[in-house]
Protein backbone atom coordinates (compact mmCIF):
# COMPACT_ATOMS: atom_id res chain seq x y z
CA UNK A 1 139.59 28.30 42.36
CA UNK A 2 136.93 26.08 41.92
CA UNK A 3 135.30 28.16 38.79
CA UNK A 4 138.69 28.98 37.30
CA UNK A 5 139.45 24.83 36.95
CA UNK A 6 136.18 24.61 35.56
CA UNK A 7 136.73 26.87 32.59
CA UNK A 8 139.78 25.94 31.84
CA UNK A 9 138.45 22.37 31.63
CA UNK A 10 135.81 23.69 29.34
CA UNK A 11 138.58 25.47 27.02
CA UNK A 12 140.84 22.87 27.14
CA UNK A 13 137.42 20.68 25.74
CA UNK A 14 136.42 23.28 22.95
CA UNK A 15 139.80 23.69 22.11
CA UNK A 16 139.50 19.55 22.07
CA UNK A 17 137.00 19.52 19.74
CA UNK A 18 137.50 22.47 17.60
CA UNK A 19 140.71 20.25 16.03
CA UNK A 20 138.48 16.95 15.33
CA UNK A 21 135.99 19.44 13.39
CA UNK A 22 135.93 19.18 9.62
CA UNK A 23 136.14 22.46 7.91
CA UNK A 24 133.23 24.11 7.57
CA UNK A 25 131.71 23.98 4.22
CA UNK A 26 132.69 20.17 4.11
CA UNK A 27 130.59 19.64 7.03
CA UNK A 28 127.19 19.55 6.34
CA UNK A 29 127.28 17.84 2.86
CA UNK A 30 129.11 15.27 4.86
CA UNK A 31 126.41 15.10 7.40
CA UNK A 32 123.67 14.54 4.93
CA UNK A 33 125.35 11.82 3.20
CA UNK A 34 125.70 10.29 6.27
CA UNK A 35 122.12 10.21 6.88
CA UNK A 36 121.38 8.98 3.40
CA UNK A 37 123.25 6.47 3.89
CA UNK A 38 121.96 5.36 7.13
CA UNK A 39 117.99 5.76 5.97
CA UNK A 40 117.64 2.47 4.45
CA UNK A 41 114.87 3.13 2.33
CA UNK A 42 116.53 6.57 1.20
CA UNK A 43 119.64 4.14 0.16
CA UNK A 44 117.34 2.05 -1.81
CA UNK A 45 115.71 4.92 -3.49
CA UNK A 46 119.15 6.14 -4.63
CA UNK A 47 120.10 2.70 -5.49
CA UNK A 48 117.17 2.28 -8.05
CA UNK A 49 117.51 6.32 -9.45
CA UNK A 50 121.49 5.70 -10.28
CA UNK A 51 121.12 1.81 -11.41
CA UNK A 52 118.02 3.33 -13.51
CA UNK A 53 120.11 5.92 -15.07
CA UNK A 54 122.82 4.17 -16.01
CA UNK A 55 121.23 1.85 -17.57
CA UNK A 56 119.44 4.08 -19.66
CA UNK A 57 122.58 6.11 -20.75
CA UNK A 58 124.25 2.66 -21.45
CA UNK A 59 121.16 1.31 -23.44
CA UNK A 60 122.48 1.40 -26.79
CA UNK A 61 125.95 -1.23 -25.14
CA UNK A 62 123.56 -3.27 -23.15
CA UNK A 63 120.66 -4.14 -25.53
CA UNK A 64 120.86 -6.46 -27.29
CA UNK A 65 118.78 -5.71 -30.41
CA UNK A 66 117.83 -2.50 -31.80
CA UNK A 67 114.54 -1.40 -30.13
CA UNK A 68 112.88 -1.22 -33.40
CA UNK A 69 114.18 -4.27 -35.21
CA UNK A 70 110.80 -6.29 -36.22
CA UNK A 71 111.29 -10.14 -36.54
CA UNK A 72 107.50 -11.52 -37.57
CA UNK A 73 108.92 -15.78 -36.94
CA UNK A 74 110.08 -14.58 -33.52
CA UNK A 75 107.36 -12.69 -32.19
CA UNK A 76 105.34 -13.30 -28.76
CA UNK A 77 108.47 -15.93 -27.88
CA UNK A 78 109.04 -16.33 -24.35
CA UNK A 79 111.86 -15.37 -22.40
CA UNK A 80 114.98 -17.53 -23.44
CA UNK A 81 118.35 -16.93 -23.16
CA UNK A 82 118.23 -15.21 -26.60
CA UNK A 83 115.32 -13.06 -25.69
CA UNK A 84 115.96 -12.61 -21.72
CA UNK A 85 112.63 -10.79 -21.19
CA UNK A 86 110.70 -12.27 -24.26
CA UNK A 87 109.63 -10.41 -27.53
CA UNK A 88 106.28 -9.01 -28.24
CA UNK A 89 103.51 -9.01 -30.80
CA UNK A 90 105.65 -7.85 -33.67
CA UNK A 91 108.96 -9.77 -33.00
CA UNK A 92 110.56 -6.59 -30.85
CA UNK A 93 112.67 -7.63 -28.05
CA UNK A 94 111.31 -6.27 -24.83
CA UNK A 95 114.46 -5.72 -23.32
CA UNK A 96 115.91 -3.29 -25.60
CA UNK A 97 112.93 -1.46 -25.88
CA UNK A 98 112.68 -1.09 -22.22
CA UNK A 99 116.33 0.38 -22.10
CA UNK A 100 115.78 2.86 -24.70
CA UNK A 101 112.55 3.76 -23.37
CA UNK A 102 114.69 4.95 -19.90
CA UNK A 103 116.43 7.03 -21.44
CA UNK A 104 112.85 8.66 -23.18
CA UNK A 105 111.15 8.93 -19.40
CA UNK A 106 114.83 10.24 -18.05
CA UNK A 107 114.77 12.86 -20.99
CA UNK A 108 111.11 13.53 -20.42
CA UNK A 109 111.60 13.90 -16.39
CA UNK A 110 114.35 16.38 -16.84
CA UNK A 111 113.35 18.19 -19.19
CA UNK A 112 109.66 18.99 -17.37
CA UNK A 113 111.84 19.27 -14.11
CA UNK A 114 113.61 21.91 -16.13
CA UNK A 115 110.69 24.16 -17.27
CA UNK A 116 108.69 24.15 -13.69
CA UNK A 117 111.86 25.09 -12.15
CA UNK A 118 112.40 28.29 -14.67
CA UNK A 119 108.71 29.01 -14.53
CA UNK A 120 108.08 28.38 -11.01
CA UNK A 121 110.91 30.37 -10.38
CA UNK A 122 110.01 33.11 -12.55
CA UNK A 123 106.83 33.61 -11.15
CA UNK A 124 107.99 33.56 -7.88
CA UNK A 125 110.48 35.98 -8.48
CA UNK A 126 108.32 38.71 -9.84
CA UNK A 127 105.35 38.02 -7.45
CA UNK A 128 107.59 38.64 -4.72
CA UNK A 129 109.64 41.21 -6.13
CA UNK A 130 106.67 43.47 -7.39
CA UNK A 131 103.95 42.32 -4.84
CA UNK A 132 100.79 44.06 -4.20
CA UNK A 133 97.60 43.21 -6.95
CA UNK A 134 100.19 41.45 -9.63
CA UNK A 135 101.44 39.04 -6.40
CA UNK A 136 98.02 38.13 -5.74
CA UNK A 137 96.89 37.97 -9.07
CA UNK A 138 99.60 35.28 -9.83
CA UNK A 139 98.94 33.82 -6.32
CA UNK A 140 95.31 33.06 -7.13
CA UNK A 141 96.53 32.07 -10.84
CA UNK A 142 98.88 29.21 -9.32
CA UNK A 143 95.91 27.88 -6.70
CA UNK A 144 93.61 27.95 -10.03
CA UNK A 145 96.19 25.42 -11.84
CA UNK A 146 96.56 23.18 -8.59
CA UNK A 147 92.91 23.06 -7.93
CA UNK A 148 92.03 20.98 -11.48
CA UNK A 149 93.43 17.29 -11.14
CA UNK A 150 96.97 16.66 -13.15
CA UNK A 151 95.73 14.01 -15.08
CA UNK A 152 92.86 16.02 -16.79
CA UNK A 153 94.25 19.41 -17.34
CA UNK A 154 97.43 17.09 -18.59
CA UNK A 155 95.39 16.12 -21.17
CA UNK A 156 93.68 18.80 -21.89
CA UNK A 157 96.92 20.81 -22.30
CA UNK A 158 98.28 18.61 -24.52
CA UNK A 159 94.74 18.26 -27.05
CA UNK A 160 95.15 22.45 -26.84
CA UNK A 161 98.59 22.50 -28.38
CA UNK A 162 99.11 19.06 -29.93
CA UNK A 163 100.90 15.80 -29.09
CA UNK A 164 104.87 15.61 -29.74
CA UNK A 165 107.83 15.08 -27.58
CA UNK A 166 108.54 19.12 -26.74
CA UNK A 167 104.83 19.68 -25.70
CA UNK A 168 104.41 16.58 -23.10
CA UNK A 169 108.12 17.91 -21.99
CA UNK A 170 106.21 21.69 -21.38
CA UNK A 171 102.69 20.46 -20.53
CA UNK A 172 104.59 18.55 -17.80
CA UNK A 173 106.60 21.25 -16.46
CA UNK A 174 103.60 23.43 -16.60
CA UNK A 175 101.98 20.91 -14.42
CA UNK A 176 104.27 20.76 -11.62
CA UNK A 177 104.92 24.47 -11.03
């Protein structure tokens, strides 16, 4: 009698339960907010990457001069009320130029994001698809490129097939397969 009260106690629990569940696939995306949200630090981080991004996709409402409008009588002036983060040696107000330069490093960011994951994943794909010599072979290709510092072979990537927007987009993605 004893057992038999005790499992229908534990039925009558899951059974409990099993209604205050959310449905399944809206559970764990749920969960993870949750602990984003409670991770102060992760909050901030998210905080600064959304504030950062809008502001760079609203840069040409918020700033208030075109970031290449030259003013020679107004350049080096402090920040004023006009000028809310000053102007620099050629008159250009700093403010603008750092909103449209967001949007430059979020294109930039993206974009290299972009290529490592379609490279890396290529690679990975075929090394672990075909295996055997060609695995190993592009194995020991990838522990070449992580064994030279970013910086350098960064450069050096860039000197090899010249400086413009595209290439510093691919030499980047190269860089973080």
């Amino acid at each position: 009698i004893r057992e038999f009260a005790m499992s229908e106690r534990v039925a009558f629990t899951r059974r409990l339960v099993a209604t205050d569940q959310e449905p399944a696939g809206l559970a764990r995306p749920r969960r993870r907010l949750r602990r984003l949200f409670r991770n102060r630090v992760s909050f901030l981080g998210l905080v600064i990457v959304v504030l950062v991004t809008f502001l760079a996709l609203a840069a040409p409402q918020l700033a208030p001069y075109p970031y290449d409008a030259v003013s020679i009588p107004e350049k080096l002036v402090a920040p004023s009320a006009e000028h809310w983060l000053g102007t620099d040696q050629f008159g250009r107000d700093i403010l603008s130029r750092i909103l449209y330069g967001a949007q430059v490093s979020l294109v930039v960011g993206a974009g290299g994001m972009v290529v490592a994951l379609v490279v890396g994943g290529l690679i990975g794909a075929v090394s672990a698809y075909y295996g055997g010599w060609l695995g190993e072979v592009l194995m020991r290709s990838m522990d070449v490129l992580m064994a030279f510092p970013f910086m350098v072979l960064g450069i050096a990537m860039v000197a090899v097939v010249g400086p413009s927007f595209q290439n510093l987009i691919f030499v980047i993605g190269i860089m973080r397969i």
